[in-house]
Protein backbone atom coordinates (compact mmCIF):
# COMPACT_ATOMS: atom_id res chain seq x y z
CA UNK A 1 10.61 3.16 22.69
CA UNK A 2 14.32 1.39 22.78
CA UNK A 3 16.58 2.16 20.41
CA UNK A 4 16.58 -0.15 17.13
CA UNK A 5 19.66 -2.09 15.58
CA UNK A 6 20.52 -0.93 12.11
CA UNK A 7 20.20 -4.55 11.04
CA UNK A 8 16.16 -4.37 11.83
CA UNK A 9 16.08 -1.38 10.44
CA UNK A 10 17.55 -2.28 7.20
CA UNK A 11 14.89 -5.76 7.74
CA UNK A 12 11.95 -3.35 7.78
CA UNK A 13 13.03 -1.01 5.14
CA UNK A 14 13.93 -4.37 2.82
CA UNK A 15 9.94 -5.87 3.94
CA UNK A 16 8.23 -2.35 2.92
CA UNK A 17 10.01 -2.24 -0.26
CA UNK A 18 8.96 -5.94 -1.23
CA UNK A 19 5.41 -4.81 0.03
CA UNK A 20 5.31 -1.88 -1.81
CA UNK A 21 5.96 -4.08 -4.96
CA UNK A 22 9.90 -2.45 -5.47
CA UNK A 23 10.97 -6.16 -5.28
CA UNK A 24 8.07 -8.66 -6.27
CA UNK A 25 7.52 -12.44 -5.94
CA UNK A 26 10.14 -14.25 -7.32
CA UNK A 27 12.76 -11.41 -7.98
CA UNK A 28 16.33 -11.54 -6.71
CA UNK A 29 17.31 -8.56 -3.94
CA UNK A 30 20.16 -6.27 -4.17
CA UNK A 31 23.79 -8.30 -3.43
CA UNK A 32 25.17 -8.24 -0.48
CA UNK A 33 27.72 -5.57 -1.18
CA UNK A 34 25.26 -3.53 -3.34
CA UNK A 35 23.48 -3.46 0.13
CA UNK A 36 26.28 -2.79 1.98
CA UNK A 37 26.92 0.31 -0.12
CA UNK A 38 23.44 1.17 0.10
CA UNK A 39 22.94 1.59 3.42
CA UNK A 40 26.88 1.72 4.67
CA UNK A 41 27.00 -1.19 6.75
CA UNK A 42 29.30 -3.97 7.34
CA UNK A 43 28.26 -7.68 5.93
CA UNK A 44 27.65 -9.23 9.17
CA UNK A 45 24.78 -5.81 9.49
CA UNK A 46 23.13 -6.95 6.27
CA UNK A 47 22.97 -10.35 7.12
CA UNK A 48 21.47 -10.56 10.36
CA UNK A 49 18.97 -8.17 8.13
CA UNK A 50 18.96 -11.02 6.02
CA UNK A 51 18.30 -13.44 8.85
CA UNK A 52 15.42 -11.75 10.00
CA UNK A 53 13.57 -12.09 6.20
CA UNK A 54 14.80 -15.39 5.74
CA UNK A 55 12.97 -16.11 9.54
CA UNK A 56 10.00 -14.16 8.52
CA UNK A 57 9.55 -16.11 5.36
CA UNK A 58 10.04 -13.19 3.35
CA UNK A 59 12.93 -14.41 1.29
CA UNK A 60 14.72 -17.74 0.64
CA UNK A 61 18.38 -18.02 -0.12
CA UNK A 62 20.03 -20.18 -2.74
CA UNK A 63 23.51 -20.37 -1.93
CA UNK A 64 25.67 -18.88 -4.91
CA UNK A 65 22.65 -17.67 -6.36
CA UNK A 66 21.31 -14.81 -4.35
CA UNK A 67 18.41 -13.93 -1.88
CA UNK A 68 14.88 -14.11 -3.57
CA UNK A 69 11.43 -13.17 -2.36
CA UNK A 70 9.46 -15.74 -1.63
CA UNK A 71 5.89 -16.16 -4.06
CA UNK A 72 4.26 -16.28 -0.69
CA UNK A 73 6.17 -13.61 1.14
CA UNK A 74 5.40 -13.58 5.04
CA UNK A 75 2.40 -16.30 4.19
């Protein structure tokens, strides 16, 4: 098996959290730099992480507001 980027590693710890029900439909996740603290990283780390949700259809992003989980996460 190849070696794994931290950035999908952090993606697949964020999508079992949200499917173990840590972070349900509708809530906000962590802020960037309470992520970035959480699982010492640099920003552009957590948000290729982010990417990979947000392409997943996991989360949705509202600029200034945060990054949300969608009601229909991964549907």
């Amino acid at each position: 098996m190849p070696p794994r980027y931290r950035y999908e590693e952090i993606a697949d710890d964020l999508q079992q959290r949200i499917k173990a029900g840590e972070f349900p439909p509708g809530s906000r996740l962590p802020s960037r730099r309470e992520m970035i603290a959480r699982y010492e990283v640099t920003e552009p780390v957590i948000d290729r992480a982010m990417q990979i949700l947000r392409i997943k259809e996991i989360t949705e992003t509202l600029p200034g507001v945060g990054v949300f989980v969608r009601d229909d996460p991964g549907a």
